[in-house]
Protein backbone atom coordinates (compact mmCIF):
# COMPACT_ATOMS: atom_id res chain seq x y z
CA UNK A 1 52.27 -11.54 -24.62
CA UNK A 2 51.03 -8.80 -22.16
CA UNK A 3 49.20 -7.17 -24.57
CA UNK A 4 47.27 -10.81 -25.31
CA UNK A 5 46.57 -11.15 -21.73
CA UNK A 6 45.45 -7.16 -21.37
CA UNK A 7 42.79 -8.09 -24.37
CA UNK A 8 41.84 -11.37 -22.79
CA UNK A 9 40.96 -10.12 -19.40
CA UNK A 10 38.74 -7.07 -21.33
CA UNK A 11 37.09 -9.83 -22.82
CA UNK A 12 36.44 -11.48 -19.78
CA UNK A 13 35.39 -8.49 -17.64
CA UNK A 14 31.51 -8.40 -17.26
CA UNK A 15 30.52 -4.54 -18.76
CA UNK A 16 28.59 -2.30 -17.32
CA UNK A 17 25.27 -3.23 -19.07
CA UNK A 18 25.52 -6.68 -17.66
CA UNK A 19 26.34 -5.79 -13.98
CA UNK A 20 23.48 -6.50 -11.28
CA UNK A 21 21.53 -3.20 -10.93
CA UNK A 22 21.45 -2.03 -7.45
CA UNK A 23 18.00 -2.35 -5.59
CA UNK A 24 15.60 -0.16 -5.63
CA UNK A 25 13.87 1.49 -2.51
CA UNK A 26 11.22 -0.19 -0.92
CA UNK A 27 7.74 1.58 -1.04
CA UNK A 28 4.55 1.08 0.35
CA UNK A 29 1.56 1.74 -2.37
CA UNK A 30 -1.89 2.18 -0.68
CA UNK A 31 -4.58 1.32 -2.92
CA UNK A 32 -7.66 3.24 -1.13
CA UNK A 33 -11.56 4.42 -1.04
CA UNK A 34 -14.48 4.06 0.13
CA UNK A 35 -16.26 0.70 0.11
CA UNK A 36 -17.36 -0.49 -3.40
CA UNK A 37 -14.83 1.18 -5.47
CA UNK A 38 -12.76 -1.61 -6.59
CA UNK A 39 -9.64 -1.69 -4.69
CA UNK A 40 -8.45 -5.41 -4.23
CA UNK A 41 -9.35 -5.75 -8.31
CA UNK A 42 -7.46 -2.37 -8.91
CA UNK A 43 -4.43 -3.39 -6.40
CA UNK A 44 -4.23 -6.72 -7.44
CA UNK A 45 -4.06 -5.86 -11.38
CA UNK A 46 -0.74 -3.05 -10.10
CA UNK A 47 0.55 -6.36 -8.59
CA UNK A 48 0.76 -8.06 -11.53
CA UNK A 49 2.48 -5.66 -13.62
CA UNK A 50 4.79 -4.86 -10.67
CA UNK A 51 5.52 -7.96 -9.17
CA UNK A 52 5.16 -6.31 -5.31
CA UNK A 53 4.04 -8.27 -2.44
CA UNK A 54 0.29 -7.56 -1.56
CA UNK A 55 -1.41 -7.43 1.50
CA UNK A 56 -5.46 -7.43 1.99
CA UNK A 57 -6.02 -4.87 4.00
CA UNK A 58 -9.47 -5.94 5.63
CA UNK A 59 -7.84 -9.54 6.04
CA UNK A 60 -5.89 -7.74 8.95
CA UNK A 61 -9.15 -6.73 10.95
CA UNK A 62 -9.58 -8.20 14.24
CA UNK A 63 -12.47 -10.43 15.07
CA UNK A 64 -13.99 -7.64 16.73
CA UNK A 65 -14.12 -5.41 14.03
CA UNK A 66 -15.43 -7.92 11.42
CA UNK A 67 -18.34 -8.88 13.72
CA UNK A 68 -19.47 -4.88 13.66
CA UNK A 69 -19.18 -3.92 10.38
CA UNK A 70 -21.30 -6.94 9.60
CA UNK A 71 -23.98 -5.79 12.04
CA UNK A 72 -23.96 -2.72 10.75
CA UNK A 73 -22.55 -0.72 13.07
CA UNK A 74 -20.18 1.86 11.75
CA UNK A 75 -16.19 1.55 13.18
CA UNK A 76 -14.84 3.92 15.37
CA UNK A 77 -11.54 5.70 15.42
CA UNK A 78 -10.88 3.73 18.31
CA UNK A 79 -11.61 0.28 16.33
CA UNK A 80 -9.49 1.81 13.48
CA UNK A 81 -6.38 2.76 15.18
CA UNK A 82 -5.18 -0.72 15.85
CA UNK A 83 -5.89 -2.05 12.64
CA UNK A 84 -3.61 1.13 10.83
CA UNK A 85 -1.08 0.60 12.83
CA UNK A 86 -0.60 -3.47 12.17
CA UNK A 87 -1.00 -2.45 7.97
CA UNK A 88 1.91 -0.58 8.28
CA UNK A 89 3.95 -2.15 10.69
CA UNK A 90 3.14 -5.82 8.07
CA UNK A 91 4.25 -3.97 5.24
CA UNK A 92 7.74 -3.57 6.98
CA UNK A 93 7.84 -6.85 8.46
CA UNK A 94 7.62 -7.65 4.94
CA UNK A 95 10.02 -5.29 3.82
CA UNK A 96 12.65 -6.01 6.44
CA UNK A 97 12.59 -10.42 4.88
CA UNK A 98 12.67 -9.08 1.41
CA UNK A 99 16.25 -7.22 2.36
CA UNK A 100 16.91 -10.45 4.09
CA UNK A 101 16.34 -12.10 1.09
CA UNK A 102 18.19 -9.67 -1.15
CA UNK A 103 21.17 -9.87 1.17
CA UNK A 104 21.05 -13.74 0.95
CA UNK A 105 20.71 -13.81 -3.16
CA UNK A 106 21.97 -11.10 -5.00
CA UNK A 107 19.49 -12.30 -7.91
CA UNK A 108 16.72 -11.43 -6.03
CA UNK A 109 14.52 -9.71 -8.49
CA UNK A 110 11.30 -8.43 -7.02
CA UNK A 111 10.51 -5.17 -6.90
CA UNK A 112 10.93 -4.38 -3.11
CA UNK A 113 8.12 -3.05 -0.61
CA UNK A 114 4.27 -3.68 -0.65
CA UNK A 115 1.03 -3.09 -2.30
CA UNK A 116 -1.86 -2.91 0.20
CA UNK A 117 -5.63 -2.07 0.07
CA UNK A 118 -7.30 0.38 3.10
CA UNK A 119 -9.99 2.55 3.03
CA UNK A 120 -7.68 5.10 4.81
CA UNK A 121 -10.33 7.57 5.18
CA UNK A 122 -8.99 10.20 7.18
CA UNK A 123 -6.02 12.05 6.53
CA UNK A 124 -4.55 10.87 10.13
CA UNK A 125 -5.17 7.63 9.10
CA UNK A 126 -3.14 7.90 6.31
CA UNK A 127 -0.41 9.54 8.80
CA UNK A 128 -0.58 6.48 10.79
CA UNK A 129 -0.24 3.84 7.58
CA UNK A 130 2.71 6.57 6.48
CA UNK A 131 4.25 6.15 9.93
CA UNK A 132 4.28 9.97 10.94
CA UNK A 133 1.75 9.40 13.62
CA UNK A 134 1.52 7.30 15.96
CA UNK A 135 -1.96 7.29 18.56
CA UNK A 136 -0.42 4.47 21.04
CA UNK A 137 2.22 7.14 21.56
CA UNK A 138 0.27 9.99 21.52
CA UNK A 139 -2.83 9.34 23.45
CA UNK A 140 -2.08 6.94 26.62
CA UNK A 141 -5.86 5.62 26.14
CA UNK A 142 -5.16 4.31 22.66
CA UNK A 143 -4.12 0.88 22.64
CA UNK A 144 -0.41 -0.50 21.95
CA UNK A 145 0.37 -3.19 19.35
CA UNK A 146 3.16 -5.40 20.92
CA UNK A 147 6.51 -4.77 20.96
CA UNK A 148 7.90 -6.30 18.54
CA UNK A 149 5.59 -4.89 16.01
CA UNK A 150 6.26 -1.07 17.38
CA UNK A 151 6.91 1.10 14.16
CA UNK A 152 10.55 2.43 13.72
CA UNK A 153 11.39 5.65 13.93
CA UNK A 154 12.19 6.85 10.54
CA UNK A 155 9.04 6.38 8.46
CA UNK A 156 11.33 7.98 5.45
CA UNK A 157 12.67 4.06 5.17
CA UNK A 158 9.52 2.85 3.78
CA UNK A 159 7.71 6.05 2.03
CA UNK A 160 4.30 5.90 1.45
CA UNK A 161 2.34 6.35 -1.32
CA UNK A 162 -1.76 6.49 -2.14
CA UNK A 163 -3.77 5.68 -5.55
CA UNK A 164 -7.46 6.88 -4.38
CA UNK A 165 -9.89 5.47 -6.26
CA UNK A 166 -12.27 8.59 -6.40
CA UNK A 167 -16.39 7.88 -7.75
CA UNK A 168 -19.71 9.72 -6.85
CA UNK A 169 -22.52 7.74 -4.83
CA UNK A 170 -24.81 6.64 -6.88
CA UNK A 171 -22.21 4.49 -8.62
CA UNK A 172 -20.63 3.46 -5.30
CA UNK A 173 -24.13 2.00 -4.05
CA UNK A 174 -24.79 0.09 -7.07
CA UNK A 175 -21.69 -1.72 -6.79
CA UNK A 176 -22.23 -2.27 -3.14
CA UNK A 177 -25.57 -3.76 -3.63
CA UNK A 178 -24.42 -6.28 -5.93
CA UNK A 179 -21.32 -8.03 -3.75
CA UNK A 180 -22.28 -10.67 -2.71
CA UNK A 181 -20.40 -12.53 0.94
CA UNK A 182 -19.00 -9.26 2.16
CA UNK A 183 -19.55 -7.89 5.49
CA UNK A 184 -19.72 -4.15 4.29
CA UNK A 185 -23.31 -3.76 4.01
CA UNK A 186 -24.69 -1.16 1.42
CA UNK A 187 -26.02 1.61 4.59
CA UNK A 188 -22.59 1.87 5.61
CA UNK A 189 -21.44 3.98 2.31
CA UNK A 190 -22.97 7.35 3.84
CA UNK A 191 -21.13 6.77 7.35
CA UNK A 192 -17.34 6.41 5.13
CA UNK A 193 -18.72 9.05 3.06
CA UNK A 194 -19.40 11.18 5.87
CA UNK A 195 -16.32 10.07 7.45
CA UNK A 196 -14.01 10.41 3.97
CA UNK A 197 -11.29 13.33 4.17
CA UNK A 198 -10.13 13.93 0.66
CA UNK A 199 -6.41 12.70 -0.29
CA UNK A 200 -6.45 14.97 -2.94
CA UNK A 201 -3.63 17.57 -2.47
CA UNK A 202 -1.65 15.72 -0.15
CA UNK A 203 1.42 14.94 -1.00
CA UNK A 204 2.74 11.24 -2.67
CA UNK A 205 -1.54 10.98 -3.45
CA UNK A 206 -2.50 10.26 -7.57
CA UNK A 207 -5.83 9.93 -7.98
CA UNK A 208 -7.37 7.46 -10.36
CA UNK A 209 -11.75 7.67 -11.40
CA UNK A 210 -14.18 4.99 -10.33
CA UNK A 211 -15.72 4.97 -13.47
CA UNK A 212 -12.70 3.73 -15.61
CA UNK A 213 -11.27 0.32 -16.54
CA UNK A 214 -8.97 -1.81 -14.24
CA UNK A 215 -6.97 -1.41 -16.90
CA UNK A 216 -7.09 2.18 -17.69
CA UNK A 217 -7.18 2.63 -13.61
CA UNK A 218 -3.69 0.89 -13.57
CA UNK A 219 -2.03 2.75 -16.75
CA UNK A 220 -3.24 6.02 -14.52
CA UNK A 221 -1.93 4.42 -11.65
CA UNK A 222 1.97 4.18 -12.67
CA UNK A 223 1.91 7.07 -14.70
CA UNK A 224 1.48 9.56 -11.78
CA UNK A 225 3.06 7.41 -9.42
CA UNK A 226 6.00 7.66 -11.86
CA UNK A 227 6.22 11.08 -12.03
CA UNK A 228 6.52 11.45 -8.38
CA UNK A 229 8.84 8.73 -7.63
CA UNK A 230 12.64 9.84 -7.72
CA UNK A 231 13.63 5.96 -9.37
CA UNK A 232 11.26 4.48 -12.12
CA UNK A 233 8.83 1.76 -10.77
């Protein structure tokens, strides 16, 4: 009789292939370039194979900003600043619900963290969207976000990661010419061109060229950022 009982509760006991996996660590994936180089159709094609919440980056531009670039009139670092600093500190807001959310249902299945386009032209720009620098505390002239949308102060939570979608000018302008309804007007390539500090070499950057498919530009895409990750995407 024990020995029937011993066999029936091995039968019963879930094995290891079907136990939940634990979560994976949230990342943020920047998906960034200069204007006219494809980076909402190149982050929104990684969303779909990853499943990631995705943020438009130049959706989070104030008013202010908006009404410049669509004059013409090239942003500053000061116009910038403000905008970096709410990417990054949405992209936790949004990972902080989805650990709500895991918390709350165990069967929560998305992968966790956020895909977001930015130009993030400078390399401290990029420390600001990977949380390392922060201007507002830095520089008393730079201005705050509120409080509640302060950064925390271990960036290594949410690591940060860059696909730069890299292409040569004459390419760029063509495809800047030809959009149609956006406020980035085609003179403004050779001010982020003159303004562009190369990710290349810096570290959790792949690069990916302008002048391959969405497709192929994704397949590049998650095969570097694989190889740096330390868990499978």
């Amino acid at each position: 009789m024990a020995h029937e009982q011993e066999k029936d509760s091995q039968q019963l006991a879930p094995s290891a292939h079907d136990a939940p996996k634990p979560p994976k660590h949230p990342i943020l994936i920047i998906v960034m370039g200069v204007a006219g180089t494809g980076k909402t159709t190149l982050a929104r094609e990684l969303q779909r194979r990853l499943d990631m919440a995705y943020i438009e980056g130049d959706e989070l531009h104030p008013k202010a900003n908006i009404d410049k670039m669509s004059a013409g009139i090239p942003l500053t670092d000061a116009d910038r600043e403000p905008w970096l600093q709410l990417i990054r500190t949405t992209a936790e807001r949004i990972v902080a619900e989805q650990q709500q959310q895991q918390e709350a249902d165990p069967a929560f299945a998305r992968r966790p963290g956020a895909l977001i386009t930015c130009s993030a032209l400078r390399r401290y720009y990029r420390d600001i969207l990977r949380g390392t620098y922060d201007p507002a505390r830095d520089r008393e002239k730079s201005p705050r976000l509120p409080g509640h949308l302060d950064p925390p102060p271990e960036p290594h939570t949410l690591p940060t990661y860059f696909v730069y979608i890299k292409g040569e000018k004459d390419l760029l302008m063509d495809r800047i010419s030809k959009r149609e309804g956006h406020y980035m007007k085609p003179g403004m390539l050779d001010s982020q061109l003159a303004t562009l500090e190369s990710p290349e070499g810096e570290e959790g950057v792949v690069v990916v060229p302008l002048d391959a498919s969405t497709e192929e530009q994704a397949d590049i895409a998650l095969r570097e950022l694989n190889a740096l990750l330390p868990e499978p995407l």
